[in-house]
Structures are given as C-alpha cells and as structure tokens.
C-alpha atoms as a PDB file:
ATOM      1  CA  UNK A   1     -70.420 -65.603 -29.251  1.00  0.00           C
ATOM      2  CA  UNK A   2     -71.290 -68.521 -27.196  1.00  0.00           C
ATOM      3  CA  UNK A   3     -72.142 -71.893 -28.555  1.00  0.00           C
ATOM      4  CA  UNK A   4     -75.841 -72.461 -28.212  1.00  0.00           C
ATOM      5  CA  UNK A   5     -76.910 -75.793 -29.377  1.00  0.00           C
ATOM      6  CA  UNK A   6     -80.450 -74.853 -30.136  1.00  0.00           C
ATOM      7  CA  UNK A   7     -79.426 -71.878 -32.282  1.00  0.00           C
ATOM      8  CA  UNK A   8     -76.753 -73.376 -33.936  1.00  0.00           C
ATOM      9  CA  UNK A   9     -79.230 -76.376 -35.023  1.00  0.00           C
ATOM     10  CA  UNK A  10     -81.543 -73.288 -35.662  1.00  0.00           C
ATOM     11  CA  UNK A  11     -79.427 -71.760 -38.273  1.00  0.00           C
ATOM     12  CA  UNK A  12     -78.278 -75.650 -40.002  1.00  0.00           C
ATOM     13  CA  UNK A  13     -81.955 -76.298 -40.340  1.00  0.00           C
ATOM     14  CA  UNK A  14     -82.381 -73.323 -42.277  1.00  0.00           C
ATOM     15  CA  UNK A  15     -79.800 -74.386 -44.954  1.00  0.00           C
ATOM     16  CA  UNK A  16     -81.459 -76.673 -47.349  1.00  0.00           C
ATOM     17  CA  UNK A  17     -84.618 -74.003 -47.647  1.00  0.00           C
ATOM     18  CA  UNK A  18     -82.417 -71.100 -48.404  1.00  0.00           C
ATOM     19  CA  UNK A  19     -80.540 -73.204 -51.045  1.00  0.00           C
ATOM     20  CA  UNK A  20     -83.643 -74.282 -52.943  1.00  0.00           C
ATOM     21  CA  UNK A  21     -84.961 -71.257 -53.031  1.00  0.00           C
ATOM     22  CA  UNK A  22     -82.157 -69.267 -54.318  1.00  0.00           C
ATOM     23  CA  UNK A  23     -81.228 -72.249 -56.839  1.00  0.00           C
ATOM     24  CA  UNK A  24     -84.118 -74.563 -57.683  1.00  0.00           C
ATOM     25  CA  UNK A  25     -85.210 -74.748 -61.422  1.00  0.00           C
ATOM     26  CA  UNK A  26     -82.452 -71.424 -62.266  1.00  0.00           C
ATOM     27  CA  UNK A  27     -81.210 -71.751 -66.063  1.00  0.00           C
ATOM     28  CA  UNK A  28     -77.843 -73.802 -66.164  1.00  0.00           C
ATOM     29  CA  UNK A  29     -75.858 -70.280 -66.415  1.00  0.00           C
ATOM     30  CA  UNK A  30     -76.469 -69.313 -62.895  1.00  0.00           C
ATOM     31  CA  UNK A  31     -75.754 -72.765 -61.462  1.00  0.00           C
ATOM     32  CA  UNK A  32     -72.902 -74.258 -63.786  1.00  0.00           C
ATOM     33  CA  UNK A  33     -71.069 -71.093 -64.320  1.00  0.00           C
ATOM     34  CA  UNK A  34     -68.040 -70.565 -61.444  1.00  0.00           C
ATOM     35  CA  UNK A  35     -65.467 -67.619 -60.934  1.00  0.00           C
ATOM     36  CA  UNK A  36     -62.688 -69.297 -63.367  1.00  0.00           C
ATOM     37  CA  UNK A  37     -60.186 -71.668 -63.043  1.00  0.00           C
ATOM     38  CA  UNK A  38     -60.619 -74.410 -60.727  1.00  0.00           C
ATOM     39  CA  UNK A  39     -63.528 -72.190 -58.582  1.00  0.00           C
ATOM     40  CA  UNK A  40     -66.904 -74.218 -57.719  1.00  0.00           C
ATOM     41  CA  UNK A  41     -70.247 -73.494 -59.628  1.00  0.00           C
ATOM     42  CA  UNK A  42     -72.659 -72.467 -57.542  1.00  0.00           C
ATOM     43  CA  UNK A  43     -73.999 -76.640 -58.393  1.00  0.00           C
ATOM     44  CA  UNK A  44     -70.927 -78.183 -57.139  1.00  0.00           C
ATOM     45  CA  UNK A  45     -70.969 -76.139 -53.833  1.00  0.00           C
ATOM     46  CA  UNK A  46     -74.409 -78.018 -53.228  1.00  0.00           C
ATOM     47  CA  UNK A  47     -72.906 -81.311 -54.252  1.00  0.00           C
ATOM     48  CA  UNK A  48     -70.004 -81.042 -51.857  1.00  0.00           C
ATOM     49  CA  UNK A  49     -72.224 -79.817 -49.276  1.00  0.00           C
ATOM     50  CA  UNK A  50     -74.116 -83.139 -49.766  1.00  0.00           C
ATOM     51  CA  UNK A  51     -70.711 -85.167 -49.561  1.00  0.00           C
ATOM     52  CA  UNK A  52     -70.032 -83.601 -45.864  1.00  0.00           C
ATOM     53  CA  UNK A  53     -73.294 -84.179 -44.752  1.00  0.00           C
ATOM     54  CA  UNK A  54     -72.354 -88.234 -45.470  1.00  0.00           C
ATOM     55  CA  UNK A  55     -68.994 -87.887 -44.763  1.00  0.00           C
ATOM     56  CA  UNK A  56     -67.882 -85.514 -42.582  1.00  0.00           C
ATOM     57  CA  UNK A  57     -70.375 -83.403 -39.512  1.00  0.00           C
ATOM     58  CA  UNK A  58     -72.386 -85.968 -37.697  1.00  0.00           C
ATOM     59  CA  UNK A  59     -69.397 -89.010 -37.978  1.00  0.00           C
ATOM     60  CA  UNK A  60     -67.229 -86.693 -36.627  1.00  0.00           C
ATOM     61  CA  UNK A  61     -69.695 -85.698 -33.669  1.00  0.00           C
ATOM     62  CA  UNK A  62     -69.888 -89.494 -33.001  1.00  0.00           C
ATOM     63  CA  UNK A  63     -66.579 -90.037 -33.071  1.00  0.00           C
ATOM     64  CA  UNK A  64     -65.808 -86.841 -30.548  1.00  0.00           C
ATOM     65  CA  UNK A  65     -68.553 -89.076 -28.383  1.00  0.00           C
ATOM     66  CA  UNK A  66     -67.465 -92.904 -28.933  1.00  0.00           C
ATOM     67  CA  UNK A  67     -63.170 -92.190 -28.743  1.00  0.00           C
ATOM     68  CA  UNK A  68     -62.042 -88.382 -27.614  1.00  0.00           C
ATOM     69  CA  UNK A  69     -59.079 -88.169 -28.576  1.00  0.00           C
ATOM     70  CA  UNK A  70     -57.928 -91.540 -29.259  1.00  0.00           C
ATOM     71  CA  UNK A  71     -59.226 -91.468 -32.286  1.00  0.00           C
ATOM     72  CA  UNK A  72     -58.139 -89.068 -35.455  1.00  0.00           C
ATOM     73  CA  UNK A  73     -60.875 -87.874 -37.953  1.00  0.00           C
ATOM     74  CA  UNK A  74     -60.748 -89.129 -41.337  1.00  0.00           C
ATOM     75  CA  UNK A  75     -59.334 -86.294 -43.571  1.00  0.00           C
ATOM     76  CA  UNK A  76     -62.465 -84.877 -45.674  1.00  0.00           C
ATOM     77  CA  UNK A  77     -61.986 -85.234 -49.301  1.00  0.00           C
ATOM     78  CA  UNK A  78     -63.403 -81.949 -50.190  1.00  0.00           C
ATOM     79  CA  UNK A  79     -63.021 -83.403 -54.111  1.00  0.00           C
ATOM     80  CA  UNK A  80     -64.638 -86.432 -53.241  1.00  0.00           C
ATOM     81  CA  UNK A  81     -68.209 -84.947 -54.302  1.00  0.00           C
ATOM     82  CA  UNK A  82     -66.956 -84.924 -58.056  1.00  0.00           C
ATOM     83  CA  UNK A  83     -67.647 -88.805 -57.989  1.00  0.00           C
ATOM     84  CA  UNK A  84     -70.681 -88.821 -55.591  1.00  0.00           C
ATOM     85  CA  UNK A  85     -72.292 -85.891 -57.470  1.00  0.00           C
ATOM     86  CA  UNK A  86     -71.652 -87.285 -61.174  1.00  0.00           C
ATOM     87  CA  UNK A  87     -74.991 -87.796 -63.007  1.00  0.00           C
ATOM     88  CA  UNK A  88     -77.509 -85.873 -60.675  1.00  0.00           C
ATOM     89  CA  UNK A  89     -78.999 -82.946 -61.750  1.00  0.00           C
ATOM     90  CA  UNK A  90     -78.698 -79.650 -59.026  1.00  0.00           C
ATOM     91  CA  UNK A  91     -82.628 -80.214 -58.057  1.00  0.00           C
ATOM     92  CA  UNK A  92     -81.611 -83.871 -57.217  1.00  0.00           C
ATOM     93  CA  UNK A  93     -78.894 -82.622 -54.977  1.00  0.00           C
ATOM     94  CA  UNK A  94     -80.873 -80.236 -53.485  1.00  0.00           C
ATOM     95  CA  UNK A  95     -83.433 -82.946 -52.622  1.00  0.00           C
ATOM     96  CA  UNK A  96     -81.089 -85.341 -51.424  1.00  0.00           C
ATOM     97  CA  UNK A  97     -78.895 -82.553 -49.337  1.00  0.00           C
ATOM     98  CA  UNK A  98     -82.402 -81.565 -47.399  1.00  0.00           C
ATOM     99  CA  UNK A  99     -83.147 -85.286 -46.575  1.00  0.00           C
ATOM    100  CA  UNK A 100     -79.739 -85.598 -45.547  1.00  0.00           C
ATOM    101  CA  UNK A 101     -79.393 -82.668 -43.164  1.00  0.00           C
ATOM    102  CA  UNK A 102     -82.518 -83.545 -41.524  1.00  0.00           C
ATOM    103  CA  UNK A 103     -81.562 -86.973 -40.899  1.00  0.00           C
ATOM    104  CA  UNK A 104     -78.672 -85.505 -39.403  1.00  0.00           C
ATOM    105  CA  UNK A 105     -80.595 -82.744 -37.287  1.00  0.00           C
ATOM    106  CA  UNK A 106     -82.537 -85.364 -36.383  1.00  0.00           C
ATOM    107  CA  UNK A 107     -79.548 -87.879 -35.403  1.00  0.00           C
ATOM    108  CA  UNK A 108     -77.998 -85.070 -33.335  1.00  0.00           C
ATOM    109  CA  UNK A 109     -81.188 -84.492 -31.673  1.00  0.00           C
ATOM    110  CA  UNK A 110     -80.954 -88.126 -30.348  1.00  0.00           C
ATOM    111  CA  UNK A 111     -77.712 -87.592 -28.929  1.00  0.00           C
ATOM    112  CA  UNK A 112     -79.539 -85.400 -26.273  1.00  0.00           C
ATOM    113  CA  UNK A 113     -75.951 -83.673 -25.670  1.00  0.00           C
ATOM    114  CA  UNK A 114     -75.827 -81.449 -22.562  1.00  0.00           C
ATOM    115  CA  UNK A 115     -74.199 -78.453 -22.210  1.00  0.00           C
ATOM    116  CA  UNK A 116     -71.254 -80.059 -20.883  1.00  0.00           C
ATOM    117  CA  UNK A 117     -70.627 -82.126 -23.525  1.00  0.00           C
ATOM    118  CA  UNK A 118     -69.733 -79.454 -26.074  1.00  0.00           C
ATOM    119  CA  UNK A 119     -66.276 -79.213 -24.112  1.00  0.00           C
ATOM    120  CA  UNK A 120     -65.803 -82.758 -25.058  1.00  0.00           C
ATOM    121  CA  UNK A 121     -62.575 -83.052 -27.806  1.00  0.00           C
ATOM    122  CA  UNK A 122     -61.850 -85.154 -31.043  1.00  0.00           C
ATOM    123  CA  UNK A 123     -58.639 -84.528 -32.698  1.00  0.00           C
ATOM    124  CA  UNK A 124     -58.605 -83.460 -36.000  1.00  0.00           C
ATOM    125  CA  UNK A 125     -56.105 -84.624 -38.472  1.00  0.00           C
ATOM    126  CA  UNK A 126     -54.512 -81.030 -38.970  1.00  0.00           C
ATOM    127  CA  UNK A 127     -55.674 -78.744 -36.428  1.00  0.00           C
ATOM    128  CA  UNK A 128     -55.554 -81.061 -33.040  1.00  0.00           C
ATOM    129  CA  UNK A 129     -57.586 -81.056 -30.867  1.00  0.00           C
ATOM    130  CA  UNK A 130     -60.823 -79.656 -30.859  1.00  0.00           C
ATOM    131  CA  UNK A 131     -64.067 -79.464 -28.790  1.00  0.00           C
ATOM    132  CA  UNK A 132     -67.652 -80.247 -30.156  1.00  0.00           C
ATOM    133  CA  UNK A 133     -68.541 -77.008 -29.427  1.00  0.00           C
ATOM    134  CA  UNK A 134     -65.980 -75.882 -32.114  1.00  0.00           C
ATOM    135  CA  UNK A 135     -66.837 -78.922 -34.602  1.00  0.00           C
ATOM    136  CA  UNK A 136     -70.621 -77.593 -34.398  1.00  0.00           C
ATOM    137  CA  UNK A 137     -69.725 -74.535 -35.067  1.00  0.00           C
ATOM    138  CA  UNK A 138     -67.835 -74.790 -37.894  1.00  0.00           C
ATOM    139  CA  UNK A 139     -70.889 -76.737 -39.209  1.00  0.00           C
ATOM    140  CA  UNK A 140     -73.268 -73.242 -39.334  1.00  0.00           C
ATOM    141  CA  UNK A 141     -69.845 -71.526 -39.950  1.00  0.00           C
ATOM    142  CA  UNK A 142     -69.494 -73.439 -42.799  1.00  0.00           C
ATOM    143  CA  UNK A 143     -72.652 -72.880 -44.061  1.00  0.00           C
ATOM    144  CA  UNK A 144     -72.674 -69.739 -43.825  1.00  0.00           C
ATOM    145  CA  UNK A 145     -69.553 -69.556 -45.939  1.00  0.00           C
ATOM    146  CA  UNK A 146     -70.994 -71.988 -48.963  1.00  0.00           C
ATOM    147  CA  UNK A 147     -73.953 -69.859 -48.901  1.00  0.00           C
ATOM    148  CA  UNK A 148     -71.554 -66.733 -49.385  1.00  0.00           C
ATOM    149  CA  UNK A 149     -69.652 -68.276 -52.078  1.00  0.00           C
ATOM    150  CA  UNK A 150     -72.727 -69.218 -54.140  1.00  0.00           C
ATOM    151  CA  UNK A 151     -74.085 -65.143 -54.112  1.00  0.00           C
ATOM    152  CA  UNK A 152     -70.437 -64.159 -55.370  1.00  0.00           C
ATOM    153  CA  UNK A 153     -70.035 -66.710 -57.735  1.00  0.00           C
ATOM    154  CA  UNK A 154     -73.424 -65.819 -58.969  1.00  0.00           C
ATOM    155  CA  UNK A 155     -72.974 -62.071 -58.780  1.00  0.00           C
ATOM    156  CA  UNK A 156     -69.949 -62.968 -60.525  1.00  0.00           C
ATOM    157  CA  UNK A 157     -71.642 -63.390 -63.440  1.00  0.00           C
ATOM    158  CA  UNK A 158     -72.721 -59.519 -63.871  1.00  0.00           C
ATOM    159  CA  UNK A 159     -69.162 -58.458 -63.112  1.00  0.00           C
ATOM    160  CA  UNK A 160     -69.158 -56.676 -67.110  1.00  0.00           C
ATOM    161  CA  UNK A 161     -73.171 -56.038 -67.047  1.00  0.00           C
ATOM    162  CA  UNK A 162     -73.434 -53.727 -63.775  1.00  0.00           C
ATOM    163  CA  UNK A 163     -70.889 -51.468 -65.936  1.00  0.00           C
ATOM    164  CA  UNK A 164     -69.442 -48.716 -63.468  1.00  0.00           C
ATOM    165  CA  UNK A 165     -71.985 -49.626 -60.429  1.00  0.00           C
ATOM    166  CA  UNK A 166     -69.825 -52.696 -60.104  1.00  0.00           C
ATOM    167  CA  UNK A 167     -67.914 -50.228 -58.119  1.00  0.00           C
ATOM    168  CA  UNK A 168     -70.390 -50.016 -55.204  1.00  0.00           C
ATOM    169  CA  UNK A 169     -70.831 -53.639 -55.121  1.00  0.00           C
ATOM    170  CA  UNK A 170     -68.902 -55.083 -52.512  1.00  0.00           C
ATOM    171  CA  UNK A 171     -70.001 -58.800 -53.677  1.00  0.00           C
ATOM    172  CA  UNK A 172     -68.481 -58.133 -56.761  1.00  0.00           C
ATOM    173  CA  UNK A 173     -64.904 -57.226 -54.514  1.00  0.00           C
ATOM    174  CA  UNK A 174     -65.304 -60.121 -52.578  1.00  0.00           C
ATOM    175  CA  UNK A 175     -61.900 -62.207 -52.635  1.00  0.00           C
ATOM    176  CA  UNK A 176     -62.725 -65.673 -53.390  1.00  0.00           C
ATOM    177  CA  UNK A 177     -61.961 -67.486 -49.849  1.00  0.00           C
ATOM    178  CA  UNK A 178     -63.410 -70.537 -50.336  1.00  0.00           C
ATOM    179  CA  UNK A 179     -63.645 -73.043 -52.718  1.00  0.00           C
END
C-alpha cells in the first residue's frame, strides 16, 4: 500500500478516541493486569504511547526535514515512560496522550509536506536510513500494533474463564509480539 499522507493522519487521529473508549473509567483489573513477566498492562501501553508522542514521531519528522542524513535519531527509550508515567492515573494519560497527538497532527499539518517530501531520509540509529514515508508509517503501524496488544492482553485475562471456547479464539493464540 502506498503512503497517503491524509489517510495515514486519518487513521493517527483516530487513536486517542479508540483508546478512551475501550479503557476510560475500566476497573484496575483490565488496565493494570499484563500477560506475565515483564509484558505491559494494557495502562503502561498508553503511558509509553504518551512518551513517543514527546519523544520520538514528530522530532524525528523534523529532524528527517532540518539534517537528512547528517543527523542520527536519538535511540527511543521505550522504558523511559516508567518515569514520565509515575503518579498519573490511566484517565490522566489518556487525556494528556489526546492533547498530545493533536498537537502533533496539528504540528505536522504545518509542515505542509508535499508528496515529494515523503522520499526525503533520516537515518535511524539501527536500521539506516529511512524515508519519511516509512517513519510515518510506522507511526499508524505502530498504533495499530499497541492497540492489538492492549485487546490480547485484555483478552488475556479470560484465558481460564472462556473454558474450551478459548480454542476458537484466535486473540487468545496470539503470540505476544510486542511489548
């Protein structure tokens, strides 16, 4: 699939909504409760997802824009959201990742980037080079997969209660991928 711009900003927009409604004011054991070990809750998912939104998308897009390649991207500290997060409740999280990503739809807006700027490249600190087209994708990718880990981690949950329909549930088979 081709990157689009407008439907790639489409589908980030929608992010924040479907997050508050699947999690806002939930009891603690659907939003504290992760798949074991060191797996995210479905709480610190949101709170990293905050972190990138300061850290990560947008001052990586303006570095792609300012430097190319000359510059590297800062490695993203996907832990780094333990200290940011500490203290908030999951409703202030929610709150603040909504304002965030729209001040970030919104900065990206300003940019007014043309379809030829998406072949424009950044180089990332492990991969290498990469265009803005891929950096925005990976932002809805991204998404995408948070928003996927927080419905198995969730489902999770009623791995024992679905008893032997746990068998036809494929989120229940799901490999955890992402952390």
């Amino acid at each position: 699939m081709e990157q689009k711009l407008s439907e790639t900003t489409s589908l980030l927009s929608r992010t924040p909504k479907a997050l508050d409604a699947l999690l806002r004011d939930l009891p603690e054991i659907w939003t504290l409760r992760n798949e074991g070990g060191d797996s995210w809750s479905a709480r610190e998912v949101v709170a990293h997802l905050v972190s990138g939104e300061r850290t990560d998308w947008v001052p990586r897009i303006r570095m792609v824009l300012e430097s190319g390649e000359s510059r590297t991207f800062e490695p993203f500290d996907r832990w780094g959201y333990k200290a940011e997060s500490e203290g908030k409740s999951l409703e202030q999280l929610l709150d603040e990742f909504a304002r965030l990503r729209s001040d970030n739809l919104r900065e990206l807006a300003g940019l007014n980037l043309q379809q030829g700027d998406l072949d424009r490249r950044g180089r990332h600190p492990a991969l290498g080079t990469v265009t803005l087209s891929q950096l925005l994708a990976t932002w809805a990718a991204h998404d995408l997969t948070h928003l996927h880990q927080i419905s198995r981690v969730m489902a999770h949950q009623y791995r024992e209660a679905a008893g032997p329909w746990s068998a036809y549930l494929g989120v229940l088979k799901c490999e955890g991928h992402s952390s």
